[in-house]
Protein backbone atom coordinates (compact mmCIF):
# COMPACT_ATOMS: atom_id res chain seq x y z
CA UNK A 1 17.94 -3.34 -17.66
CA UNK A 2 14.33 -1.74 -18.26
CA UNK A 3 12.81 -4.86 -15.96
CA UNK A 4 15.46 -4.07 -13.55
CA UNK A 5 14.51 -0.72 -13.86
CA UNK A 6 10.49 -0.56 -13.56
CA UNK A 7 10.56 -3.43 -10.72
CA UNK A 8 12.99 -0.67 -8.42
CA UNK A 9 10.21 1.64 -9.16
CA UNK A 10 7.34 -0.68 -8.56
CA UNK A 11 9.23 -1.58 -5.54
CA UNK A 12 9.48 1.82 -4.25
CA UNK A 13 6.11 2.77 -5.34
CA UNK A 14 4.63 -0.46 -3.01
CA UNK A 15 6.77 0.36 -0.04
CA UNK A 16 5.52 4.40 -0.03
CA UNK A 17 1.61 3.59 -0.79
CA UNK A 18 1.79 0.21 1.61
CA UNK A 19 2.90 2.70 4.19
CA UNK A 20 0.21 5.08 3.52
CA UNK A 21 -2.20 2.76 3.23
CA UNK A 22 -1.07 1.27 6.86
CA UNK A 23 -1.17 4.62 8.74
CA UNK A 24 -4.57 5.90 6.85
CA UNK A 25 -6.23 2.15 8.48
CA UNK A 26 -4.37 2.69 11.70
CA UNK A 27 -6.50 6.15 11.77
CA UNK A 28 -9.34 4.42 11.03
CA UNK A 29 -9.10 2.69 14.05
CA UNK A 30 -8.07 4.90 16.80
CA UNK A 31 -10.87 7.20 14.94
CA UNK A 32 -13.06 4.09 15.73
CA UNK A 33 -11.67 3.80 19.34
CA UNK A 34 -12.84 7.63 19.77
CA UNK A 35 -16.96 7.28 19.26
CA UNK A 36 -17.49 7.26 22.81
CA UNK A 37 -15.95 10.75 23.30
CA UNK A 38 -16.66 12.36 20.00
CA UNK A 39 -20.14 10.81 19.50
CA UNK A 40 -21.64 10.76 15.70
CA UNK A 41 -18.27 13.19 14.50
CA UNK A 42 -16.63 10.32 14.72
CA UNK A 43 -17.92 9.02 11.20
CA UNK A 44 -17.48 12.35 9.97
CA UNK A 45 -13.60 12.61 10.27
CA UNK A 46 -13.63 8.67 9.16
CA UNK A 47 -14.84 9.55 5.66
CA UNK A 48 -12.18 11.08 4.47
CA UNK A 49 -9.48 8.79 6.09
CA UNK A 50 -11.43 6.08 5.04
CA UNK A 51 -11.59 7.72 0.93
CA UNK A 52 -7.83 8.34 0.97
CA UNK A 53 -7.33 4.27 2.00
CA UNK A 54 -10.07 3.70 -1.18
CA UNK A 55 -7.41 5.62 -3.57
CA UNK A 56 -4.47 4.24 -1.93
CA UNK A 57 -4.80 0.77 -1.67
CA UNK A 58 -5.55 -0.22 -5.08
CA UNK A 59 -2.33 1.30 -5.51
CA UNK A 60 -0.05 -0.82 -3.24
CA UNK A 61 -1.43 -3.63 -4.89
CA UNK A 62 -0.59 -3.17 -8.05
CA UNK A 63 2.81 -2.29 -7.39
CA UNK A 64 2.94 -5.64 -5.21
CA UNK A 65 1.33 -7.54 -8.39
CA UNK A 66 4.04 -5.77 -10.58
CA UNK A 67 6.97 -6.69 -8.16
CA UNK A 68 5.80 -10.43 -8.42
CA UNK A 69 5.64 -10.58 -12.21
CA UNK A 70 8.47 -8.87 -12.35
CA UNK A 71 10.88 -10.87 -9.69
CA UNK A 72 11.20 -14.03 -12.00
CA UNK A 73 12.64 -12.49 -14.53
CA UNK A 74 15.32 -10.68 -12.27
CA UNK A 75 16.52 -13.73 -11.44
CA UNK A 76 19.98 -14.38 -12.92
CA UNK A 77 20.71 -18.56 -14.36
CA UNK A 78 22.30 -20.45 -11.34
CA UNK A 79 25.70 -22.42 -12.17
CA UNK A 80 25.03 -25.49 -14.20
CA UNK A 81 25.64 -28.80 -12.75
C-alpha cells in the first residue's frame, strides 16, 4: 500500500514538473527565436527562464527515477503455469 502510495505521488509529481520543465525550454526557445528584434534583452529575460528549468528539471527526474524503482514492485504475480 505505501509503494502504491508514494509511486501515485512520484507519478504525479513527474507529470506536473515534466510539464513545467517542457514549457520553461519551449520559452527558451521562442526567447531565442526573438534576438533579432529584442537585441542583447534577449539574454536578459532568458536568465530567469533558463534558472527556473535549472530548479525544475532535477526534479522531474527524480520523480521519473522513483517511478522506475518503484514500478517493479507494483507489479502483481501473474497466474502460474
Amino acid at each position: 500500500m505505501l509503494f502504491r502510495l508514494a509511486y501515485r505521488f512520484s507519478y504525479l509529481v513527474l507529470l506536473g514538473s515534466g510539464r513545467v520543465a517542457a514549457r520553461l525550454a519551449a520559452d527558451f526557445r521562442v526567447l531565442a527565436h526573438a534576438g533579432e528584434r529584442l537585441g542583447p534583452l534577449t539574454v536578459v529575460l532568458q536568465v530567469p527562464v533558463f534558472l527556473c528549468w535549472i530548479l525544475v528539471r532535477p526534479v522531474s527526474l527524480a520523480a521519473f527515477s522513483a517511478c522506475s524503482v518503484l514500478a517493479p514492485k507494483l507489479r502483481l504475480p501473474g497466474p502460474s503455469a
